[in-house]
N, C-alpha and C. Protein backbone atom coordinates (compact mmCIF):
# COMPACT_ATOMS: atom_id res chain seq x y z
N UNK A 1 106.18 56.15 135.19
CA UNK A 1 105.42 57.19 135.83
C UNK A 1 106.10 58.55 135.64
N UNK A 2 107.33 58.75 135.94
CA UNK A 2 108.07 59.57 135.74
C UNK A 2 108.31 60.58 134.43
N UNK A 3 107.98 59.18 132.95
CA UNK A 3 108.29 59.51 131.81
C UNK A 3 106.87 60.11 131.42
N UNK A 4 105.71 59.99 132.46
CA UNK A 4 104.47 60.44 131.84
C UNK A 4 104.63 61.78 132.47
N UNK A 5 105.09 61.82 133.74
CA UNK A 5 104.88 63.41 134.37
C UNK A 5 105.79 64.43 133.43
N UNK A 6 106.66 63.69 133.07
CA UNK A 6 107.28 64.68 132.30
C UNK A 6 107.06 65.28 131.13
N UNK A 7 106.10 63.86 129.72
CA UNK A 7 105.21 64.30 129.01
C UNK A 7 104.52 65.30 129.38
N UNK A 8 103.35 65.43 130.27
CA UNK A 8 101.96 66.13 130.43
C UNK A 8 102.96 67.39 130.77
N UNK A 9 103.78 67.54 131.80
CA UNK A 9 104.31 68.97 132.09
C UNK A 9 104.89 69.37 130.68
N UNK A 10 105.51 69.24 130.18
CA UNK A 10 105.85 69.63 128.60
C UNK A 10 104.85 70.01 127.84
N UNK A 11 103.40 69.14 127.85
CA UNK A 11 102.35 69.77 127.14
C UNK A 11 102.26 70.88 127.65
N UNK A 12 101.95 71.09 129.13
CA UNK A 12 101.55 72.03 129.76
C UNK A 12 102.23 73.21 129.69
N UNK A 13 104.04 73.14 129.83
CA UNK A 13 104.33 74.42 129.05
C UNK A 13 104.33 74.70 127.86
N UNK A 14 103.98 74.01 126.55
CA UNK A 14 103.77 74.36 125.04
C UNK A 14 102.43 74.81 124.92
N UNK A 15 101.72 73.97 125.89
CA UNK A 15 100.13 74.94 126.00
C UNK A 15 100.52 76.64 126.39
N UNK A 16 101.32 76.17 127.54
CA UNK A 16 101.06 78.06 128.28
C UNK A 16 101.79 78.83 127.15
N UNK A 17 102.63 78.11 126.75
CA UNK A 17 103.48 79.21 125.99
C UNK A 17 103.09 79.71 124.36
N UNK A 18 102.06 78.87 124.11
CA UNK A 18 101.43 79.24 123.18
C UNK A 18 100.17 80.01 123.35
N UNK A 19 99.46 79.87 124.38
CA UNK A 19 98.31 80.74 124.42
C UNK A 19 98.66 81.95 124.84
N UNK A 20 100.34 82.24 125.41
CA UNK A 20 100.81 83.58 126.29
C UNK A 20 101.38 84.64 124.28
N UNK A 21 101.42 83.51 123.84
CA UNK A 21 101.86 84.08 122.03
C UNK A 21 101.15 84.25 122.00
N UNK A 22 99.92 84.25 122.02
CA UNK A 22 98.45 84.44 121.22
C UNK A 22 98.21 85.69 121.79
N UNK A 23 98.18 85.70 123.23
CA UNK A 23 97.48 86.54 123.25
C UNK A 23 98.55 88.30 123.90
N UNK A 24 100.37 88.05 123.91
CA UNK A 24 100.86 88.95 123.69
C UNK A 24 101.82 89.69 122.64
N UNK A 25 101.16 88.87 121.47
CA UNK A 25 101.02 89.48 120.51
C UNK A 25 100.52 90.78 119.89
N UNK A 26 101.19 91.78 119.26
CA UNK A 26 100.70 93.04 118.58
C UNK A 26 99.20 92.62 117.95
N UNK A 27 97.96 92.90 118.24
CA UNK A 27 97.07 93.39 117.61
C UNK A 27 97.02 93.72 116.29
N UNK A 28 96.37 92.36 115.03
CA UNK A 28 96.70 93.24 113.56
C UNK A 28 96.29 94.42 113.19
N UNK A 29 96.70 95.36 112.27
CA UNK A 29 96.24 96.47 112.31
C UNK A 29 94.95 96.41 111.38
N UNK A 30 94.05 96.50 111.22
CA UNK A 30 93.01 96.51 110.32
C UNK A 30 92.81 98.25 109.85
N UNK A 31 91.87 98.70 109.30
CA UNK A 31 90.91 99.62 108.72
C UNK A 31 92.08 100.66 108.36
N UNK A 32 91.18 101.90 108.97
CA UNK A 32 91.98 103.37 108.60
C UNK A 32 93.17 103.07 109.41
N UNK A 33 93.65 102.61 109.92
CA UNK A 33 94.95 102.56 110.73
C UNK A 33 96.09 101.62 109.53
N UNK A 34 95.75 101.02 109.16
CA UNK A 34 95.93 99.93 107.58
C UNK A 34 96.40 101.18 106.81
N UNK A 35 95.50 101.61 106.67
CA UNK A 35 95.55 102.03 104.83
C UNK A 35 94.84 102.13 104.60
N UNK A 36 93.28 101.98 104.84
CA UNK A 36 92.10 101.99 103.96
C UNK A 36 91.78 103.27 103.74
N UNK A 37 91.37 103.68 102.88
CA UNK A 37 90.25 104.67 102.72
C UNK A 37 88.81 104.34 102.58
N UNK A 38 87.80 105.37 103.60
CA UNK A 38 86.73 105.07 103.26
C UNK A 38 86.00 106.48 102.61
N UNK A 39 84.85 106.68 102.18
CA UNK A 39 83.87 107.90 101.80
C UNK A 39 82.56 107.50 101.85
N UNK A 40 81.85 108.50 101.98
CA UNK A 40 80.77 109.02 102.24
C UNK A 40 80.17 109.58 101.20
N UNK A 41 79.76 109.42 100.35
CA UNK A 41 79.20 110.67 98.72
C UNK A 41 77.72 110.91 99.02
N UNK A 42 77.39 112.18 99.01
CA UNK A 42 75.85 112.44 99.17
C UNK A 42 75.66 113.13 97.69
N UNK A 43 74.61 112.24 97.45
CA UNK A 43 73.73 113.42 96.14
C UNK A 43 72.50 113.24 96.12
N UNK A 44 71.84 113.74 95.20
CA UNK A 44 70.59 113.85 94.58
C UNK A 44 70.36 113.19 93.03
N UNK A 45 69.12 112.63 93.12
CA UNK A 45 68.75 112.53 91.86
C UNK A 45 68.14 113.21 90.59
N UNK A 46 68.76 113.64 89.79
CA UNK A 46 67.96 114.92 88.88
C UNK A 46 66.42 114.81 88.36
N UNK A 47 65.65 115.78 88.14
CA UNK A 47 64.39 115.79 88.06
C UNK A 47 64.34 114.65 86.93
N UNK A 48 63.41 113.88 87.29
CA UNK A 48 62.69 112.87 85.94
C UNK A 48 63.72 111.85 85.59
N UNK A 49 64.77 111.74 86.45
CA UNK A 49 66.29 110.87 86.10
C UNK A 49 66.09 109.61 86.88
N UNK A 50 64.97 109.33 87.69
CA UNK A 50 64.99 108.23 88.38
C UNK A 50 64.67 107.00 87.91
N UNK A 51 64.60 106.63 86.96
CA UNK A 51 64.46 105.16 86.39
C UNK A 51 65.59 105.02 85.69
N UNK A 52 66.27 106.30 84.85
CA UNK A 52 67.45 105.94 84.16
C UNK A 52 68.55 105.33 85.42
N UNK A 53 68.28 106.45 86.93
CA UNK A 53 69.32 106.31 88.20
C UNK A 53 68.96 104.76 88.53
N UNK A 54 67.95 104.55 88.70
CA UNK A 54 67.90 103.14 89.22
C UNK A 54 68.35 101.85 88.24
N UNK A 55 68.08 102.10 87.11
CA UNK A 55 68.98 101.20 85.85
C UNK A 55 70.40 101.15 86.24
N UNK A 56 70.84 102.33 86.07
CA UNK A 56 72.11 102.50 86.44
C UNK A 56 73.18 102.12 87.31
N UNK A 57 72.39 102.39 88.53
CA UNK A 57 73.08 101.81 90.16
C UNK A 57 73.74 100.34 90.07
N UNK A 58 72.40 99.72 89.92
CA UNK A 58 72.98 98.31 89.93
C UNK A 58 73.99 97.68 89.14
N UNK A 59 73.97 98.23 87.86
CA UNK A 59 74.82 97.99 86.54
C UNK A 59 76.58 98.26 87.27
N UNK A 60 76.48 99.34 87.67
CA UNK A 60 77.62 99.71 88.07
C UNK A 60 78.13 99.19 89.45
N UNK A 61 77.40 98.83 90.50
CA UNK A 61 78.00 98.16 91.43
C UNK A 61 78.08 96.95 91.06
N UNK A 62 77.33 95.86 89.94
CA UNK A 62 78.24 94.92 89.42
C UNK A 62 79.53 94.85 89.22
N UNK A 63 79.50 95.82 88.59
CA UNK A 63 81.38 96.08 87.84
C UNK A 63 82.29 96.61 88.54
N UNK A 64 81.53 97.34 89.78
CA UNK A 64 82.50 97.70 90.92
C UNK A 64 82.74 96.39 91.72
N UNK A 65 82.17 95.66 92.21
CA UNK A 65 82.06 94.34 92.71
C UNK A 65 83.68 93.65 92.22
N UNK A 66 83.17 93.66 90.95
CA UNK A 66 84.91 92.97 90.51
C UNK A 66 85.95 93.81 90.65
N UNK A 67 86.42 94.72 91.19
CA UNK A 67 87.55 95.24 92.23
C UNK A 67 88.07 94.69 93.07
N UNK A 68 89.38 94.01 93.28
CA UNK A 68 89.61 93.76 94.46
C UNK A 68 89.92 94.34 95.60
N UNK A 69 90.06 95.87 95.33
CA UNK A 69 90.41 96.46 96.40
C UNK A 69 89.38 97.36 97.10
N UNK A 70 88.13 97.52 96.49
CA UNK A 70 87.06 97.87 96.97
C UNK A 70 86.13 97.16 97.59
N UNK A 71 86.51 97.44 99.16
CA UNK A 71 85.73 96.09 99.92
C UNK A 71 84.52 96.47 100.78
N UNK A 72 83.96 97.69 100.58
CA UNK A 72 82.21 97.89 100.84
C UNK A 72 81.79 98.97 99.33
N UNK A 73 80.66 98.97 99.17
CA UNK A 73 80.14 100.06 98.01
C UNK A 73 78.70 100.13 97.99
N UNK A 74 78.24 100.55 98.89
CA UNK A 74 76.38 100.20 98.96
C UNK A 74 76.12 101.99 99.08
N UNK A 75 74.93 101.63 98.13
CA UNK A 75 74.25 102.69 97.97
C UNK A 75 72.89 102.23 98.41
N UNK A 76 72.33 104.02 98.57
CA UNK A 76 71.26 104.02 99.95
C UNK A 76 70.48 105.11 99.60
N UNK A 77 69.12 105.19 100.25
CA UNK A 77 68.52 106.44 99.51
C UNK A 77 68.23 106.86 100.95
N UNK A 78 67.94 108.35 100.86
CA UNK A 78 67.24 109.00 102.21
C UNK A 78 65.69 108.66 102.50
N UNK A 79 65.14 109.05 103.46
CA UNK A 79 63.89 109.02 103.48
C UNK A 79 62.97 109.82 102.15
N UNK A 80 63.35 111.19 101.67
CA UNK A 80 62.97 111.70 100.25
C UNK A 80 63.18 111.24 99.20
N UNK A 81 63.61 109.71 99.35
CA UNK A 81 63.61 108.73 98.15
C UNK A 81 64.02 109.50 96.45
N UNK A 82 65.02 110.50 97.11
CA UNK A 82 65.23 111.18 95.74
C UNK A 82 67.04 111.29 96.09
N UNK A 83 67.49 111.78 97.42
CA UNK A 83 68.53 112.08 98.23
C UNK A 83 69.37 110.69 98.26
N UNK A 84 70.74 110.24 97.96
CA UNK A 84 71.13 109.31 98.10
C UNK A 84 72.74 109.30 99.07
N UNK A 85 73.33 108.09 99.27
CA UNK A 85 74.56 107.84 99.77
C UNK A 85 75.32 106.69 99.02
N UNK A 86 76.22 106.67 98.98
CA UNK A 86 77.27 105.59 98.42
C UNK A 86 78.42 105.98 99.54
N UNK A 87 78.16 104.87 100.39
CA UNK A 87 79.60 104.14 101.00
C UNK A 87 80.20 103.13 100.31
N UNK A 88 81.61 103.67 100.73
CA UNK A 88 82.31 103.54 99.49
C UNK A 88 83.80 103.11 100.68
N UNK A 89 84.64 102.07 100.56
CA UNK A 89 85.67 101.54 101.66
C UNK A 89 86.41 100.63 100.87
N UNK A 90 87.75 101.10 100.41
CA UNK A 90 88.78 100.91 99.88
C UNK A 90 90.13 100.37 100.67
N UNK A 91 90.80 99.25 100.20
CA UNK A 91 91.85 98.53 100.36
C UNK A 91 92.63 99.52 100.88
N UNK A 92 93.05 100.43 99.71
CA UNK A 92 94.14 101.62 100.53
C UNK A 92 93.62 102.62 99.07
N UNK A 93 94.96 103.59 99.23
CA UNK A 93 94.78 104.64 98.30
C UNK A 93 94.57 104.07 96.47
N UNK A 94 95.61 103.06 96.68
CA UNK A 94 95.65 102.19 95.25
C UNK A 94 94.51 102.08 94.72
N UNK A 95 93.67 101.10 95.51
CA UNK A 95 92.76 100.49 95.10
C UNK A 95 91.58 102.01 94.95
N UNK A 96 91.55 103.05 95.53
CA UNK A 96 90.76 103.57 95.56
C UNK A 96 91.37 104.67 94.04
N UNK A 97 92.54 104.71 93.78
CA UNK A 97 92.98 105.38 92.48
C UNK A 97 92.38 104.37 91.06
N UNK A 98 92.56 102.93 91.74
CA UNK A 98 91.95 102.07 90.30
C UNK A 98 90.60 102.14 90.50
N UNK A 99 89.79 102.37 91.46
CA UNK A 99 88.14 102.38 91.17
C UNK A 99 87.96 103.63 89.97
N UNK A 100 89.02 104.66 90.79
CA UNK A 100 88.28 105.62 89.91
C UNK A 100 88.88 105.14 88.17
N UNK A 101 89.32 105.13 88.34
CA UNK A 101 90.01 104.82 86.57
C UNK A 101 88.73 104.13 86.17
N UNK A 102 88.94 102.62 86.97
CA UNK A 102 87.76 101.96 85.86
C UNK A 102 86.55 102.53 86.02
N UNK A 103 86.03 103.24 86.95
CA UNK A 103 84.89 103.89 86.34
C UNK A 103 84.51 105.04 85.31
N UNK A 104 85.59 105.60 85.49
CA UNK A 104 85.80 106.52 84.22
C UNK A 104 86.26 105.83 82.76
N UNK A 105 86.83 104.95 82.78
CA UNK A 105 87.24 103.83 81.87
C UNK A 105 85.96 103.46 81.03
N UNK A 106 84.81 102.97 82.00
CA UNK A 106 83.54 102.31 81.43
C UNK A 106 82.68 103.41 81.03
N UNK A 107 82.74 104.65 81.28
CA UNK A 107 81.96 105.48 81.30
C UNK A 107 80.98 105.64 81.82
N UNK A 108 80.84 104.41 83.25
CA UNK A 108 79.89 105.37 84.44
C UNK A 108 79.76 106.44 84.99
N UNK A 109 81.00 107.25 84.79
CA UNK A 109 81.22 108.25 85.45
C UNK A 109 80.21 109.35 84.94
N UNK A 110 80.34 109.26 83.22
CA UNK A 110 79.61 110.01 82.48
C UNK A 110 78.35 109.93 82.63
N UNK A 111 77.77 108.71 82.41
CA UNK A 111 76.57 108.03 82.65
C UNK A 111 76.02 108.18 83.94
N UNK A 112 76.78 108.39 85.05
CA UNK A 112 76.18 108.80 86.46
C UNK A 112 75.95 110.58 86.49
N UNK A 113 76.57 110.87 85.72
CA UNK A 113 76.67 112.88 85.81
C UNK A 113 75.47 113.14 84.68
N UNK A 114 74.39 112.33 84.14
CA UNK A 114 73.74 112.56 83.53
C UNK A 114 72.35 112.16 84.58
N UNK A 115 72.42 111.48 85.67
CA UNK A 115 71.40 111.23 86.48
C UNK A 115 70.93 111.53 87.52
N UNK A 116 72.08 112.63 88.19
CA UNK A 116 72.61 112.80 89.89
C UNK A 116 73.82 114.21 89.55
N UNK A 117 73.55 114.98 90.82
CA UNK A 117 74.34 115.37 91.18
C UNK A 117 74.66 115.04 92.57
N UNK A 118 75.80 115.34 93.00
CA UNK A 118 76.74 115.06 94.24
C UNK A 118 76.80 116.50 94.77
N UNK A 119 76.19 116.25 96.12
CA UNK A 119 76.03 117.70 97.03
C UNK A 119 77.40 117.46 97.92
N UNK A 120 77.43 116.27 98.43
CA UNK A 120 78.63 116.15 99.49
C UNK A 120 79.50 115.17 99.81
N UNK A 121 80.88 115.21 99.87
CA UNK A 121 81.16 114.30 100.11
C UNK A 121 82.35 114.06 101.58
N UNK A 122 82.43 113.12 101.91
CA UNK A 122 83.01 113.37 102.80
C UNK A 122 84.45 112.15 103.07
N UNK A 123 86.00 112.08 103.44
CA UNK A 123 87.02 111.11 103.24
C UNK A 123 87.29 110.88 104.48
N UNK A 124 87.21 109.16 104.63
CA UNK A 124 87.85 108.71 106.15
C UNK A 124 89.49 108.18 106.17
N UNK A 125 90.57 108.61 106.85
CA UNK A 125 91.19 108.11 106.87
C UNK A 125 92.51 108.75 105.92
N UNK A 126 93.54 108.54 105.21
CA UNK A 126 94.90 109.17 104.96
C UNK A 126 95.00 109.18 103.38
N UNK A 127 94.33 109.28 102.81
CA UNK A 127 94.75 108.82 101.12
C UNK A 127 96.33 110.11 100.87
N UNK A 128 96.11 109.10 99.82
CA UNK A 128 97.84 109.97 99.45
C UNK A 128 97.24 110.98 98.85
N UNK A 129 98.62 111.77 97.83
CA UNK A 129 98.59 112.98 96.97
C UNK A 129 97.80 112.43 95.67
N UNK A 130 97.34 111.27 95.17
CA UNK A 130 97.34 110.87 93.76
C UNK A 130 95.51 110.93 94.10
N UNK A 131 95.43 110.44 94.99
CA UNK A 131 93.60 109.74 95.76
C UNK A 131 93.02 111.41 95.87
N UNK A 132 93.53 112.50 96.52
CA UNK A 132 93.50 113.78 96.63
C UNK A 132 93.05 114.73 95.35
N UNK A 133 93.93 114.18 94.95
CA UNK A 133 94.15 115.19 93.32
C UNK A 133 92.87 114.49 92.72
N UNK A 134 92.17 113.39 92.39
CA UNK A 134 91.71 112.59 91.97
C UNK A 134 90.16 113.07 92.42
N UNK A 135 90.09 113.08 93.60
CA UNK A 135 88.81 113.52 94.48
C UNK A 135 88.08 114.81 94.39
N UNK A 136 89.59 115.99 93.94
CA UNK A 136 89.02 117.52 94.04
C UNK A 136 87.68 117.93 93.75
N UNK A 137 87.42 117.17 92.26
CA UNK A 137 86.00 117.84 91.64
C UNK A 137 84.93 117.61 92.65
N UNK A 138 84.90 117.00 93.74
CA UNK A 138 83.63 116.43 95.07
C UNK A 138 83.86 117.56 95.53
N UNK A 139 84.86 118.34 96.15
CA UNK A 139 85.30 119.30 96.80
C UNK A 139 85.24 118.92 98.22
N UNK A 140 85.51 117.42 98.35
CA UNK A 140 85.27 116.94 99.96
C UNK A 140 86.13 117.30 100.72
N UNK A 141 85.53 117.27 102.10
CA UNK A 141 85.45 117.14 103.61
C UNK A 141 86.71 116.09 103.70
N UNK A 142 87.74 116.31 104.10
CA UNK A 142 88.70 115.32 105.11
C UNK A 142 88.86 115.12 106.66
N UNK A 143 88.69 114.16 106.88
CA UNK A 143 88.49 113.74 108.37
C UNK A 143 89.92 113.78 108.86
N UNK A 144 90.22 113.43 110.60
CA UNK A 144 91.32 113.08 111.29
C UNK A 144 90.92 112.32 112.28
N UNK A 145 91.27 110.75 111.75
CA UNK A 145 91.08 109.54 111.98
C UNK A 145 91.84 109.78 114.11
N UNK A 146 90.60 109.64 115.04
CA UNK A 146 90.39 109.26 116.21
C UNK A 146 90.85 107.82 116.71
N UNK A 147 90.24 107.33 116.88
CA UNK A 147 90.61 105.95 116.97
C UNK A 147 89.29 105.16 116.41
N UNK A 148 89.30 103.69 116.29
CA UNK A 148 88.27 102.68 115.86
C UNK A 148 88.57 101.06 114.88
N UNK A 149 88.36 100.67 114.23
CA UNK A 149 88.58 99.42 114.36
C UNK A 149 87.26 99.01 112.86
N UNK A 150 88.19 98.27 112.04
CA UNK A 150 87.57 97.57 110.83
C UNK A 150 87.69 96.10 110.71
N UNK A 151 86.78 95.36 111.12
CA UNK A 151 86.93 93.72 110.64
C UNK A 151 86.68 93.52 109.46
């Protein structure tokens, strides 16, 4: 009897003392608090460019897809079905220095500046000096990350 009370109380403190780990434990850090970078890109579609733009889109978020460090990229049109968005949410600065390469690499970049221009853009979160330098030609908007939370 003795040797059982002493079992179950032993569970009972490896229970408490594991659910008291669980739950006073540091909080992982996820999103902009991480490292991520996210953006915002607003443009337009150029007159008579909209079937080449819509060819296009998809082609290239294929190939963005195989990034591993680019972990949202959806593009979106406004209600004037001419006006667009690309959210765009990057691993960290890295991953957001290799998107741009390989897209300039494949020559979407070129291929997108023949369909669209980019009115605005806007950066969430800390990118380094390399992500910065990289970004200028947008002439974007930098934010100062408040508080919030990325699963």
């Amino acid at each position: 009897m003795m040797r059982k009370l002493a079992f179950s109380l032993s569970f009972l403190v490896l229970l408490a003392f594991s659910v008291h780990a669980q739950t006073s434990a540091p909080a992982p850090q996820h999103g902009l608090k991480a490292g991520s970078i996210a953006l915002v890109v607003t443009g337009e579609v150029l007159p008579g460019q909209m079937d080449n733009f819509r060819q296009l889109v998809p082609r290239l978020v294929a190939a963005v897809a195989e990034e591993p460090g680019t972990l949202v990229y959806e593009w979106s049109f406004h209600p004037d079905q001419k006006t667009y968005n690309v959210m765009e949410v990057y691993q960290n600065s890295d991953a957001l220095v290799a998107h741009l390469k390989h897209v300039t690499s494949t020559d979407f970049l070129k291929e997108l500046g023949q369909v669209r221009k980019t009115t605005n853009a806007i950066v969430f979160g800390s990118p380094d000096a390399q992500v910065k330098e990289a970004l200028t030609r947008l002439d974007p908007v930098y934010t100062s990350h408040i508080d919030g939370f990325i699963r």
